[in-house]
Each structure stands twice: as structure tokens, then as C-alpha cells.
Protein backbone atom coordinates (compact mmCIF):
# COMPACT_ATOMS: atom_id res chain seq x y z
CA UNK A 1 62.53 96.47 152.87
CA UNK A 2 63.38 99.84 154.26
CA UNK A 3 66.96 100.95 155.08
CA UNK A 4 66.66 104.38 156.38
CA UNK A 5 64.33 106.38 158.47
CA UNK A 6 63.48 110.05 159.63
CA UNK A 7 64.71 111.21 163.00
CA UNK A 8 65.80 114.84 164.37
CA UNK A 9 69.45 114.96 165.18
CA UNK A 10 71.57 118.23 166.48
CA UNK A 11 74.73 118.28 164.75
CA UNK A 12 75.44 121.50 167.01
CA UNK A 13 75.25 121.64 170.53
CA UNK A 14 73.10 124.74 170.82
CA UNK A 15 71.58 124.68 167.64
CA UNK A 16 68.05 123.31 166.44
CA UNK A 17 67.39 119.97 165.17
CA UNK A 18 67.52 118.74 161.79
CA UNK A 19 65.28 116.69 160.15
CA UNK A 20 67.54 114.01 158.28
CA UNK A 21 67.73 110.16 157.00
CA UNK A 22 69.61 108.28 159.42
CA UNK A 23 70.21 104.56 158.85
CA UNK A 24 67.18 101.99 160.21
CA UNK A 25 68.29 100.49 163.29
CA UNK A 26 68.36 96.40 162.83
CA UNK A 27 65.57 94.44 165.18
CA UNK A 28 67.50 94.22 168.74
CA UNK A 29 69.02 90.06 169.12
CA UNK A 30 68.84 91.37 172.74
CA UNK A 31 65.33 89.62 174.10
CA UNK A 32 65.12 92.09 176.40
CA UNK A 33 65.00 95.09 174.15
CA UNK A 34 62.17 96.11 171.65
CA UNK A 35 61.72 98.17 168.94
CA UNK A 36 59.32 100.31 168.59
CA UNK A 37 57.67 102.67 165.67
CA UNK A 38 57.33 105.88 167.15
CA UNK A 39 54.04 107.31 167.00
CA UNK A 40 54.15 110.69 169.43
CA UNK A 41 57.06 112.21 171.02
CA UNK A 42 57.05 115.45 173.40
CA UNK A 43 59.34 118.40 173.43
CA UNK A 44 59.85 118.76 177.16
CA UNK A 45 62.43 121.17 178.46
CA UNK A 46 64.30 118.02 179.77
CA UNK A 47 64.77 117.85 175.58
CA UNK A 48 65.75 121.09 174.99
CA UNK A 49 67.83 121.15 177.72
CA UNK A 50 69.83 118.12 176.43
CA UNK A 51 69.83 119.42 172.70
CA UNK A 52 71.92 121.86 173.92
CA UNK A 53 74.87 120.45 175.21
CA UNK A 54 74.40 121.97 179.13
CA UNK A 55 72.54 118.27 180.24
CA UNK A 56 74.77 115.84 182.20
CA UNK A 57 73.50 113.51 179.53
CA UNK A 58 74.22 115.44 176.52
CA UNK A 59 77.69 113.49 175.76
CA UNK A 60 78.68 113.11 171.84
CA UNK A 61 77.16 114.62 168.42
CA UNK A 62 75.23 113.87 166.40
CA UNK A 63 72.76 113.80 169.83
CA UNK A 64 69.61 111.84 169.40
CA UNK A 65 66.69 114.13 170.00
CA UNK A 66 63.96 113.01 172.40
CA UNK A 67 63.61 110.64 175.47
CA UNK A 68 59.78 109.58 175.27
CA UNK A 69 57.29 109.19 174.03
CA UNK A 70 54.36 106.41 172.74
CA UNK A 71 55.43 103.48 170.80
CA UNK A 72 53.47 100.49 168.33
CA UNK A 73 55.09 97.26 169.51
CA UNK A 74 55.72 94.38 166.83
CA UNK A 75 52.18 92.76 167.79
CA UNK A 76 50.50 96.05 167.68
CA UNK A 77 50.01 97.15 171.42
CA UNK A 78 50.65 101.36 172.04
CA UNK A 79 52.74 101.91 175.12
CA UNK A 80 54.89 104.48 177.00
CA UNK A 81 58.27 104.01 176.40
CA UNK A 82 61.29 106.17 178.22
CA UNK A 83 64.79 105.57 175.71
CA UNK A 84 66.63 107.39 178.28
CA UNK A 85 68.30 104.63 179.26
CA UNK A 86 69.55 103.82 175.35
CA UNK A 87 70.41 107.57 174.81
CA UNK A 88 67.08 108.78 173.51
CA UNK A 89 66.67 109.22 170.22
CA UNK A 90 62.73 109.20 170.59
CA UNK A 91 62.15 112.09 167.50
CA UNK A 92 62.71 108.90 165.14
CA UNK A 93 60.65 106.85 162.89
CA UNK A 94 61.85 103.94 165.09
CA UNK A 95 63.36 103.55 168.48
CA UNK A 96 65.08 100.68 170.79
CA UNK A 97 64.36 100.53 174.44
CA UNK A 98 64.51 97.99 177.41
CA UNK A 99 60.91 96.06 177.55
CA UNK A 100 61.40 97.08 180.99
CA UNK A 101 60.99 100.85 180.00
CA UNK A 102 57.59 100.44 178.58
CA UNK A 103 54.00 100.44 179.79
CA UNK A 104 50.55 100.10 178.13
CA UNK A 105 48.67 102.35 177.44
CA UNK A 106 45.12 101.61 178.77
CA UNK A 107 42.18 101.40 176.85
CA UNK A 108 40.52 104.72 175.18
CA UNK A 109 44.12 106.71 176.21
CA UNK A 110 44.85 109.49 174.57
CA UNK A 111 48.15 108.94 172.52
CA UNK A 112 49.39 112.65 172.33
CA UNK A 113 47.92 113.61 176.25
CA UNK A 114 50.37 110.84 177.41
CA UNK A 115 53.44 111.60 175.20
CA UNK A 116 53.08 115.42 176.05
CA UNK A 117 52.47 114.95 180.23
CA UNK A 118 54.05 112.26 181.32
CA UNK A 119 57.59 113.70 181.61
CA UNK A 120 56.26 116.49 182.89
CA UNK A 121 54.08 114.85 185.67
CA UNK A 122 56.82 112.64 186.71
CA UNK A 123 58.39 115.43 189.20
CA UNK A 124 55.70 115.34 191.44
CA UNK A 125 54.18 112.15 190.83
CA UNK A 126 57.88 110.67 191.98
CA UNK A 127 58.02 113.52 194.45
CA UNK A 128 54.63 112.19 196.10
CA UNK A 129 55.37 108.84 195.85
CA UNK A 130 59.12 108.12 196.34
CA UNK A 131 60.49 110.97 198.16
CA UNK A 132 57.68 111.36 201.11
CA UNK A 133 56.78 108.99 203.85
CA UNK A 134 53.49 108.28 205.50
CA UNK A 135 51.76 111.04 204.32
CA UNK A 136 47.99 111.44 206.83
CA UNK A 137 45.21 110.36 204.23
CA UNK A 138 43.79 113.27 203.04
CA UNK A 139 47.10 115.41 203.21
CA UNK A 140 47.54 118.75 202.76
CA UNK A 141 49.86 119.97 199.95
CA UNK A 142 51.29 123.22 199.07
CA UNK A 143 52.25 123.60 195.18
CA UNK A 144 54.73 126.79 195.39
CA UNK A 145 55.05 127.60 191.65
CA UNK A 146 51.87 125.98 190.61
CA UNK A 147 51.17 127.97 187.18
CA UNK A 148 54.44 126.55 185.94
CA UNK A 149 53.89 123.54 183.28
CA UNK A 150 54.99 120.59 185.70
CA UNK A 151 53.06 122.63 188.65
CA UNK A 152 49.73 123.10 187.41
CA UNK A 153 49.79 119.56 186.80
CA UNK A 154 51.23 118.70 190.34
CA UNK A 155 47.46 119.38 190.88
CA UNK A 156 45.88 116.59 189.53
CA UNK A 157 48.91 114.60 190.22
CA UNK A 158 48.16 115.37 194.14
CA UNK A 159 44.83 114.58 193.90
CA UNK A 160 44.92 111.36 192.00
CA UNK A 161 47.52 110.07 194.93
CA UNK A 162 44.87 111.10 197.54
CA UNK A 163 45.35 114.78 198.48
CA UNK A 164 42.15 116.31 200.29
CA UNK A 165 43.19 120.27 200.32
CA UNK A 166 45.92 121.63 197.73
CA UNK A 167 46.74 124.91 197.83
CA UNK A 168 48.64 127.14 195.36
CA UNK A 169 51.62 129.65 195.44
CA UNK A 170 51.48 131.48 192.83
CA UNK A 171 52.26 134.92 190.94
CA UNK A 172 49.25 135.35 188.21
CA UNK A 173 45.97 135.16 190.46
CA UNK A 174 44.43 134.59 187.64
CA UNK A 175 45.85 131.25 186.32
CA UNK A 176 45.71 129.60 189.92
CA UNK A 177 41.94 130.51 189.94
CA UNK A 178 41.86 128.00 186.73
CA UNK A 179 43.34 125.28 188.82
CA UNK A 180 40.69 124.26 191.35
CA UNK A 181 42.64 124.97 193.62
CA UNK A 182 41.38 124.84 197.72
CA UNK A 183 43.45 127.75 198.40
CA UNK A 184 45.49 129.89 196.67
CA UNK A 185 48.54 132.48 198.13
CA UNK A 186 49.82 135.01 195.62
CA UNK A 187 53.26 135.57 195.64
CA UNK A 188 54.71 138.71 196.04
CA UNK A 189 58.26 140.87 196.53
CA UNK A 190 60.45 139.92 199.77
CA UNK A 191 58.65 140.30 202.95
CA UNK A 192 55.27 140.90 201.21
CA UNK A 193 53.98 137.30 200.52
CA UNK A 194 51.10 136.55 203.51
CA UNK A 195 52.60 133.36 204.07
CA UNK A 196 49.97 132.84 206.96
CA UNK A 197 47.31 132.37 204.19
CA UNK A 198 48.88 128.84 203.36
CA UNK A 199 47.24 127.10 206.78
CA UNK A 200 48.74 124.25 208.07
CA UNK A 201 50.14 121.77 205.50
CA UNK A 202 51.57 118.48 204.94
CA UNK A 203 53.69 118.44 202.52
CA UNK A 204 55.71 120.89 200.02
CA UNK A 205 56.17 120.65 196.36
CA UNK A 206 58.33 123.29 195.63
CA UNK A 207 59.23 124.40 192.34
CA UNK A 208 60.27 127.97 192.66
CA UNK A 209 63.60 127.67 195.43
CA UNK A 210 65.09 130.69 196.51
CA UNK A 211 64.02 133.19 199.24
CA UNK A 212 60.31 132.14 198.88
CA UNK A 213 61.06 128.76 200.30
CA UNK A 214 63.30 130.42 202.70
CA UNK A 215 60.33 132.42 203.86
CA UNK A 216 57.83 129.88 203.88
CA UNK A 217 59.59 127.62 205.68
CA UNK A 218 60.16 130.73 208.67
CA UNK A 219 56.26 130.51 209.23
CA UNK A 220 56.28 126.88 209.73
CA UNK A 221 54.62 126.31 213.63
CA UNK A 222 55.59 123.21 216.15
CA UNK A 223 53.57 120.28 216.42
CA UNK A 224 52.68 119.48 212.66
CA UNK A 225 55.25 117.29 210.55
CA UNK A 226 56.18 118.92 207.17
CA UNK A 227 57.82 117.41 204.58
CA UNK A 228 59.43 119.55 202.29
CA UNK A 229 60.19 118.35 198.48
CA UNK A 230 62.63 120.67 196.19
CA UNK A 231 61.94 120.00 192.99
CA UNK A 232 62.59 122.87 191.11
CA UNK A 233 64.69 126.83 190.92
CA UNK A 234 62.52 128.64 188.74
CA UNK A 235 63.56 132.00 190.75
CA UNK A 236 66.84 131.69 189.15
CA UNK A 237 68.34 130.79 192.55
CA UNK A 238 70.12 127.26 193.79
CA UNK A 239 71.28 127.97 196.83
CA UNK A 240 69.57 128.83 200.00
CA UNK A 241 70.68 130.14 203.70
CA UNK A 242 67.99 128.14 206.32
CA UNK A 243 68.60 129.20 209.85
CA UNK A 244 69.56 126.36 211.88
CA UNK A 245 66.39 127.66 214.27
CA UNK A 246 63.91 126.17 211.67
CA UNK A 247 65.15 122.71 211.95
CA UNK A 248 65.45 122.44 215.44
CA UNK A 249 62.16 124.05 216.39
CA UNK A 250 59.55 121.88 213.51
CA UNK A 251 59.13 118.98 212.70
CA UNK A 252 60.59 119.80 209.19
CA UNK A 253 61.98 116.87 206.75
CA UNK A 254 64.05 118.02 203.45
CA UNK A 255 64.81 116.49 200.34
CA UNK A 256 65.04 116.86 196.79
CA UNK A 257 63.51 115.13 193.85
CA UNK A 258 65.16 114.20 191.05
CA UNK A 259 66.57 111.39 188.49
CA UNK A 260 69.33 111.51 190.81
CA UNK A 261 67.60 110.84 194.32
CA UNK A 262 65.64 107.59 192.36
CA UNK A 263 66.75 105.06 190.27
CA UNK A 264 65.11 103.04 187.04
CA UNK A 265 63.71 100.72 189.39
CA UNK A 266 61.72 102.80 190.89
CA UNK A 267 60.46 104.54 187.64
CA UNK A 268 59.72 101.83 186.05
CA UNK A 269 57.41 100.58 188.95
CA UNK A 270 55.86 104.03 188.83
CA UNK A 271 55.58 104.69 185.25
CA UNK A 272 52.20 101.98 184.60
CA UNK A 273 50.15 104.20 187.39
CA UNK A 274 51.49 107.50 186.39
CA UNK A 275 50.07 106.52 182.67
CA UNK A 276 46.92 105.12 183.76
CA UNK A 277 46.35 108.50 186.20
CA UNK A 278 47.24 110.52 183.45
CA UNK A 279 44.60 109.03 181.01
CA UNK A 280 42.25 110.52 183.45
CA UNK A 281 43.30 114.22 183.98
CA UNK A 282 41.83 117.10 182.83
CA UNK A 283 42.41 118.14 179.44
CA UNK A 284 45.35 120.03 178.22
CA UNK A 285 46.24 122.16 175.41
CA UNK A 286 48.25 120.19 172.99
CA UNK A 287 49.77 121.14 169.92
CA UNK A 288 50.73 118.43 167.71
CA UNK A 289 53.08 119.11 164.89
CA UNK A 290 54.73 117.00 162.43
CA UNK A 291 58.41 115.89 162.96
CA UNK A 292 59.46 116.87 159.63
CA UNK A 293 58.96 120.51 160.67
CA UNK A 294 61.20 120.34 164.35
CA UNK A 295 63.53 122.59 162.82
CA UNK A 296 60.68 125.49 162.97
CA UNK A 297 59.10 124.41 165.62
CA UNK A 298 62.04 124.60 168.22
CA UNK A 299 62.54 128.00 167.86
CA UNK A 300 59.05 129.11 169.33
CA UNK A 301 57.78 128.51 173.26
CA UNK A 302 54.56 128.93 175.25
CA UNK A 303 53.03 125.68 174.21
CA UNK A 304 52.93 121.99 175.16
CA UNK A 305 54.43 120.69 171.61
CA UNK A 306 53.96 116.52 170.58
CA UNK A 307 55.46 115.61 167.05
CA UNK A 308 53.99 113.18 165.46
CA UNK A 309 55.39 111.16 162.19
């Protein structure tokens, strides 16, 4: 019987993974943990993020690499499993998690599409689903920072909770027209966007921060509720000035989404539709590498990246 397995560990903070021989974890006595053999992970930027030390949950070295992924159970069902909750440690032959933290994988899934976009759907599928209220059936949502990984698949996620127009915000013109999107608004230098382009909207999925959202939300008009979602700062910028006019003159609600304005309850109810949805989105470019080679691997960007065993 084996004693050791493969997993990625930093030894660093700041440093890329190694590939090393780490004792095998003994079956859990818990009943409400199960082990799992690994059979696809994803590099998400949540990962990288922890590898290198900055992550609130990026604690003690060696760090377990990983915090998803899809899993063989003892009986031989696949499933999502999140090991967030036991530290990650998901770039492994084998991983522990709560039986709570797992969901099946529906019948005909694709194995690598759900280890590589399920992390990265969650902020707007949780967004949608936890942080708005009595959304109109066929809402209106405005993606701001749609090309981004987790916003061009906001998209589908939008549509697969029941969005009738989505519209874009966007710099490249040319990757929102790849989005089927119903309307698209490029975005340009201060004072140049044509915000007025967006139409009357619903909700906001916002993923860029800043002075864009500042803008935006300057062009909002009485009589239509907004709800306005911050999700992510990809203009570099965390902090915002809002004049107090906008809030008392719309109908504006703001929040933020984040593992921080949920908790694992709430996930875990979400994470069996979130799978299922995903099993049904549009393709995405995937490249699967081996684990044995994360070392190499880390180093490059511009791709969606599952290892596999």
C-alpha cells in the first residue's frame, strides 16, 4: 500500500511551486469528511494569489497549493470539491474535504471545463444570486470589465440565471464582439466613455472599480432601481469618492461581493447549480498540463491552466 503521494507545495512565499513527495494523508475517521483522488485542479488567480503569501489565507509554509478542483470518491462518483475550508492543498494526488463541500458532477460533464471555471464563475454567479434582490424577470445587466476572465464568463453566468439584455463595458471592441453581447460600450479615458450608450439597466456587475464606476453611476436617471455589485478593482483603484447627490436622487443599492459578504452555507447551496450551469456553457480554451510540470508552468500567463495527475 502506498505511503506517499505527489502534490505542489511553496516552500517560499513568492516563489513557484515544487513538485515533491509529501506523506499520504490516512482515510479521514471523521464521517463527515472524504477523501478524494484528485483528478483536475485549476490555477486561478485566487491560487496564485495565495502562493504568494499576500492572501488573508496564506498563513504557514510549506502552503498547500490549490483550493478546487474535481475529485473520484471511494465508490467512484466525480464531483466538485472546494478544500478551502481544510486549507487547500487541491494540486495533490489526494485531498480531504467536508462531504458538504462537494457536488456531482452531472452526466456527460466535462471534467477539466468544471475544474478550470467554476472558481472563476463563482463571482458573479454569487453576485447574481446572493447579493441582489428581486431582480424584474428578464433583467438588464451591465458587465463593466467583461473581457476579463471572470467577466466574459459573467455572460453566460447572467444568462443562465435569466438575464434578457446584457450589455458589455469594455476596452478591446473586438473581444466584446465575441461575447454575444446585446450591447456593448467601449471604454475610454476620463470623460470620454458615452456612458449614455449603456440604456437603462438593472443591475451592475462591476469588475473594473475606480473612476469608471464613479462615472457610470453619475448617468444613472430617477425612476429605475439599480443595483450595483462591486466585485472587482482591475483599474488598480480601491477607493472611490460618490457624491452624496447620486444616492439621494436614484434608486441606487450598493454592495460588494465577496467570500467575505457570504458564508459556506450559502456556497455550498450554490455550488450543485453553478456546476450543472457550467456543464452547459460555451466552450472555453483550456490548457491542461500535467502537475509534475507546475514549477514551469507558473511562471507563464494568458491562459486558463487545469493540471491534471
Amino acid at each position: 500500500m502506498a505511503t506517499t503521494m505527489h502534490a505542489a507545495q511553496v516552500l517560499t512565499w513568492g516563489q513557484a511551486p515544487q513538485y515533491t513527495t509529501v506523506p499520504l494523508p490516512a482515510p479521514p475517521s471523521d464521517p463527515s469528511l472524504i477523501q478524494l483522488k484528485v483528478l483536475a485542479t485549476g490555477l486561478h488567480r485566487v491560487v496564485r494569489s495565495r502562493a504568494s503569501g499576500k492572501h488573508y489565507s496564506s498563513t504557514t509554509l510549506p502552503h498547500a497549493v490549490g483550493i478546487d478542483g474535481v475529485g473520484l470518491t471511494p465508490d467512484g462518483q466525480e464531483v466538485y470539491f472546494a478544500a478551502f475550508a481544510t486549507g487547500g492543498g487541491s494540486f495533490s494526488d489526494v485531498v480531504t474535504v467536508p462531504k458538504d463541500d462537494t457536488a456531482p458532477l452531472p452526466a456527460g460533464a466535462d471534467r477539466l471545463k468544471i475544474a478550470g471555471l467554476v472558481n472563476a464563475a463563482l463571482s458573479s454567479w454569487m453576485a447574481l444570486r446572493c447579493r441582489c434582490e428581486n431582480l424584474p424577470a428578464g433583467f438588464t445587466v451591465l458587465i463593466m470589465g467583461v473581457t476579463s476572465a471572470s467577466g466574459r464568463l459573467a455572460v453566460q453566468v447572467a444568462r443562465a440565471q435569466g438575464a434578457g439584455r446584457v450589455v458589455g463595458v469594455a476596452r478591446d471592441v473586438g473581444a466584446m464582439e465575441a461575447l454575444g453581447l446585446d450591447g456593448m460600450v467601449q471604454l475610454k479615458g476620463p470623460g470620454e466613455t458615452e456612458w449614455e450608450a449603456v440604456g437603462g439597466v438593472d443591475v451592475v456587475l462591476d469588475y473594473v472599480y475606480g473612476p469608471p464606476a464613479v462615472e457610470f453611476l453619475k448617468t444613472l436617471k430617477r425612476g429605475r432601481k439599480v443595483q450595483y455589485v462591486h466585485i472587482g478593482s482591475l483599474s488598480g483603484e480601491v477607493e472611490i469618492m460618490l457624491p452624496g447627490a447620486i444616492l439621494r436622487s436614484t434608486d441606487l443599492t450598493i454592495r460588494g461581493s465577496g467570500q467575505g459578504s457570504f458564508g459556506g452555507r450559502e456556497l455550498r447551496k450554490e455550488a450543485p447549480a453553478l456546476v450543472a450551469a457550467i456543464g452547459k456553457f460555451a466552450e472555453e480554451k483550456i490548457r491542461v498540463c500535467e502537475l509534475k510540470d507546475v514549477e514551469k508552468v507558473w511562471g507563464e500567463s494568458g491562459e486558463r491552466v487545469v493540471f491534471v495527475p
